[in-house]
Protein backbone atom coordinates (compact mmCIF):
# COMPACT_ATOMS: atom_id res chain seq x y z
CA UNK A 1 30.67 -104.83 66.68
CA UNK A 2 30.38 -108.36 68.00
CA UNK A 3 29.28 -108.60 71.67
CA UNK A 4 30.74 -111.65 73.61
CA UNK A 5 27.86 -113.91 75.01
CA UNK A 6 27.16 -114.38 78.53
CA UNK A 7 29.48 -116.38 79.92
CA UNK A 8 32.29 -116.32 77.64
CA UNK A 9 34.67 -113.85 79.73
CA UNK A 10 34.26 -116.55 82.18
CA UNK A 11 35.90 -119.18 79.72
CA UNK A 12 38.55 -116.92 78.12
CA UNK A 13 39.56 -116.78 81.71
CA UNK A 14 39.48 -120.25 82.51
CA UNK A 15 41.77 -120.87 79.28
CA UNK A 16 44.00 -118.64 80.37
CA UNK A 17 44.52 -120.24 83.77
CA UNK A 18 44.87 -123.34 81.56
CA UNK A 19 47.91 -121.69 79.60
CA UNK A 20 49.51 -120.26 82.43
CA UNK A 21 49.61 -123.31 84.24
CA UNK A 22 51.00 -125.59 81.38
CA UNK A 23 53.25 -123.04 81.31
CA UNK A 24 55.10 -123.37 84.86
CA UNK A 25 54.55 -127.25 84.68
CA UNK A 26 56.48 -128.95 81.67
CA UNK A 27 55.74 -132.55 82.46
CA UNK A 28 51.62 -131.43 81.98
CA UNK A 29 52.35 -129.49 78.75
CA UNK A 30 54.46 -132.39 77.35
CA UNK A 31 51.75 -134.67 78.22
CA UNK A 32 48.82 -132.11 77.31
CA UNK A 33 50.31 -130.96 73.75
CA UNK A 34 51.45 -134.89 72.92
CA UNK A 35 47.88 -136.07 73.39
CA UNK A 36 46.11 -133.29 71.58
CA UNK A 37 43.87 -132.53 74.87
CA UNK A 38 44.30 -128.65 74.29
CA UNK A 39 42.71 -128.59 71.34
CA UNK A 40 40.19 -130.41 72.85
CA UNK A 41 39.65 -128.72 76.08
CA UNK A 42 39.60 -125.02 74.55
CA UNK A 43 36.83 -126.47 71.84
CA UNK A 44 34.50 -127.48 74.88
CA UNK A 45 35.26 -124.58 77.11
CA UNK A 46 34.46 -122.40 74.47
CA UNK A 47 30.77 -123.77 74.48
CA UNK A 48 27.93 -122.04 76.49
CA UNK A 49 24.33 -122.43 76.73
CA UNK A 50 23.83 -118.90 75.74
CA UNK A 51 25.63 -120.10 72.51
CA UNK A 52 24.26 -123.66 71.95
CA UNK A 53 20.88 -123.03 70.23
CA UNK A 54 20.73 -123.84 67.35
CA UNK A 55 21.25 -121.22 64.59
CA UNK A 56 19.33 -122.76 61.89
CA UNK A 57 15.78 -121.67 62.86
CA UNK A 58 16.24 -117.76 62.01
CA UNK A 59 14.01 -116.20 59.74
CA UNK A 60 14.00 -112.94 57.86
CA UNK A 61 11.46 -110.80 56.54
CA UNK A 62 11.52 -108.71 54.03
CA UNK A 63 8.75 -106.54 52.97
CA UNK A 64 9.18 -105.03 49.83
CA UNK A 65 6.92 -101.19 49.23
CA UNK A 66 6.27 -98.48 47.17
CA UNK A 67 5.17 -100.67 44.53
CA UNK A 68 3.44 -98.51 41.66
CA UNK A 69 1.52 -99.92 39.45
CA UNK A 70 0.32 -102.74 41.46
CA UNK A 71 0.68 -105.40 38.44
CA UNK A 72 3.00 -107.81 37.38
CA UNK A 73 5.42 -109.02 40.57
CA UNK A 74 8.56 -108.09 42.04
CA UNK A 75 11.45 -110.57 41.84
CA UNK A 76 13.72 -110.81 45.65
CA UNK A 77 16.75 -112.11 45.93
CA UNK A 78 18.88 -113.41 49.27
CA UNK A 79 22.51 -113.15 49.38
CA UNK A 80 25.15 -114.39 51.68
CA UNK A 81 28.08 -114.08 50.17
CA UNK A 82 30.28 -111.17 48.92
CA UNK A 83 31.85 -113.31 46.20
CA UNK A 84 28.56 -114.06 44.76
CA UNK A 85 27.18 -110.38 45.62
CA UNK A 86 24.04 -109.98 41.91
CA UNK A 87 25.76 -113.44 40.82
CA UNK A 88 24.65 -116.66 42.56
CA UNK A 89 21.33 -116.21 44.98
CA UNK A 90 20.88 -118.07 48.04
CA UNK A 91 17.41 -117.76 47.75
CA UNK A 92 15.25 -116.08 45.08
CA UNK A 93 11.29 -115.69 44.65
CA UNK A 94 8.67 -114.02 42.32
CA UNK A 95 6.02 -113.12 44.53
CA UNK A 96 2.22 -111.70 42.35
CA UNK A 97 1.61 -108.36 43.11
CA UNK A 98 -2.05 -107.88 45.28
CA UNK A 99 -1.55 -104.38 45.72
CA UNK A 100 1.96 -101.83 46.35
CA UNK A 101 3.63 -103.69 49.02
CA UNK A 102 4.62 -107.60 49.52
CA UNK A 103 6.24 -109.69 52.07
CA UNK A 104 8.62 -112.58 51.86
CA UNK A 105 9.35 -114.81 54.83
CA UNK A 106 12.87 -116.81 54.73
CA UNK A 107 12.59 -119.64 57.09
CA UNK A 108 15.80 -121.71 58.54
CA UNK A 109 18.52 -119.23 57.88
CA UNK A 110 21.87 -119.57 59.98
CA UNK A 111 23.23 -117.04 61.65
CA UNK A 112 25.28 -114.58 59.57
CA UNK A 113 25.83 -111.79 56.95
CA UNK A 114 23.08 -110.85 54.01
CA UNK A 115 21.90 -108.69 51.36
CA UNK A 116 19.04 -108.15 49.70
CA UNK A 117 18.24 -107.33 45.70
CA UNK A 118 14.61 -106.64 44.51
CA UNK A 119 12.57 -105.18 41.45
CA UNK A 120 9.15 -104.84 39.75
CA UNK A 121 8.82 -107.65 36.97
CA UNK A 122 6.51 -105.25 35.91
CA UNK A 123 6.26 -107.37 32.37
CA UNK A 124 6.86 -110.83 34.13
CA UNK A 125 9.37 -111.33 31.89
CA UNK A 126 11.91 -112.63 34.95
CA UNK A 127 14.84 -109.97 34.20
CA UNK A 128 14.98 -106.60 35.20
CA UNK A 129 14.38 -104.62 32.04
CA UNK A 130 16.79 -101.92 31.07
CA UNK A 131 17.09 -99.10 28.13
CA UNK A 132 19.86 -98.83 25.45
CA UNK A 133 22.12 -96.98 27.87
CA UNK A 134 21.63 -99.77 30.81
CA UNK A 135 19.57 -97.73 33.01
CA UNK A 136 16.87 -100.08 34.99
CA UNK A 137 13.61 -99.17 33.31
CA UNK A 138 11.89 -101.25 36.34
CA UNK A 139 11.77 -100.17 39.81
CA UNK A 140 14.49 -101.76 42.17
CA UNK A 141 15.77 -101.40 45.83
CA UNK A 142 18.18 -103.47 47.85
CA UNK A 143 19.08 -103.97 51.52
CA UNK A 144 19.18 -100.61 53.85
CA UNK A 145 17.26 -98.86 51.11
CA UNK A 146 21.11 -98.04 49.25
CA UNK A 147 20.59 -95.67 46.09
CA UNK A 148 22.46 -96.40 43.08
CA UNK A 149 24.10 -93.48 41.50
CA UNK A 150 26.04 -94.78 38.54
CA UNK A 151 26.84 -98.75 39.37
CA UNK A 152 25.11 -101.59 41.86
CA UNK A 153 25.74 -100.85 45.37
CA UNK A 154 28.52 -102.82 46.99
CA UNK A 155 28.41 -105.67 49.44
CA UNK A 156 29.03 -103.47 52.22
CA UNK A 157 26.49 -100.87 51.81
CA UNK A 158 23.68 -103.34 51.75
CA UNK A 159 24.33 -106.15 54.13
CA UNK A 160 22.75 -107.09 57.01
CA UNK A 161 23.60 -109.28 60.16
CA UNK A 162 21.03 -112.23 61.08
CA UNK A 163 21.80 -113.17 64.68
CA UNK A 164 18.10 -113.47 65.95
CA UNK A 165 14.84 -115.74 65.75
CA UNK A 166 13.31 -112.99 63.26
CA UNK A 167 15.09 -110.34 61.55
CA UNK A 168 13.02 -108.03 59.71
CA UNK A 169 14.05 -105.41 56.80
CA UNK A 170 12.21 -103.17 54.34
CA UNK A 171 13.12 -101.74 51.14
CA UNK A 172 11.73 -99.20 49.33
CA UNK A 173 11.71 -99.56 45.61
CA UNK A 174 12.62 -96.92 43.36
CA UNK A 175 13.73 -95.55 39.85
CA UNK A 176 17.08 -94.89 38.76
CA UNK A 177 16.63 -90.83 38.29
């Protein structure tokens, strides 16, 4: 559910008033629609300070746990699209495994939807390994900690909205059982 900023009943209203008054008043509306003002006028009112900062300086965190053994690395990929949903990465990284947990920190991401794929390059081999059948022989998780039955999770189970300074998510990793 979205939740309207502060402020922004204040300029529906105003718009309204705007409309109504055009309206009642043809030589304004002739003159208003002719010049392409409205467009104009409803683009500013529709700005707020609440609104104005700028969305590029979010950052998400994503710890990554249950790691067993603690060798090889775990490979973490960023969404943000559905089309492109275990396709095309926003972002991807191969962090070294130091022990059973690791942390990934995604700097200057704009506000929006995301989903998260992970799993234990256990080999370092950059692919997630799989037997004859296509069953994940490495661990793997994804955003809101989804379990796989029979096929990848879709889009909707495992995003995630990013409409802060620091969103933080963590995924347990896990074999397909």
């Amino acid at each position: 559910m979205v939740v309207p900023a502060f402020g922004s009943i204040p300029a529906f209203v105003s718009s309204l008033i705007l409309i109504l008054f055009l309206m009642f008043f043809e030589p304004f509306r002739i003159i208003f629609f002719a010049t392409g003002m409205l467009g104009w006028f409803f683009a500013i009112d529709s700005i707020h300070p609440a609104m104005a900062v700028s969305s590029e300086e979010n950052t998400i965190v994503i710890k990554i746990t249950d790691i067993e053994p603690a060798e090889g690395q775990v490979q973490i990929a960023l969404y943000n699209a559905a089309e492109r949903w275990l396709e095309e990465s926003l972002a991807h990284v191969a962090l070294e495994l130091k022990g059973r947990e690791v942390e990934w920190r995604v700097e200057g991401i704009p506000d929006g939807v995301y989903a998260v794929a992970a799993f234990h390059d256990r080999n370092k081999n950059g692919k997630a390994d799989r037997n004859w059948l296509g069953i994940p022989k490495e661990a793997y998780g994804f955003s809101n900690n989804v379990k796989v039955v029979f096929k990848p999770p879709s889009w909707d189970a495992v995003k995630f909205i990013v409409a802060r300074p620091i969103t933080a998510i963590s995924i347990e990793l896990g074999y397909w059982n």
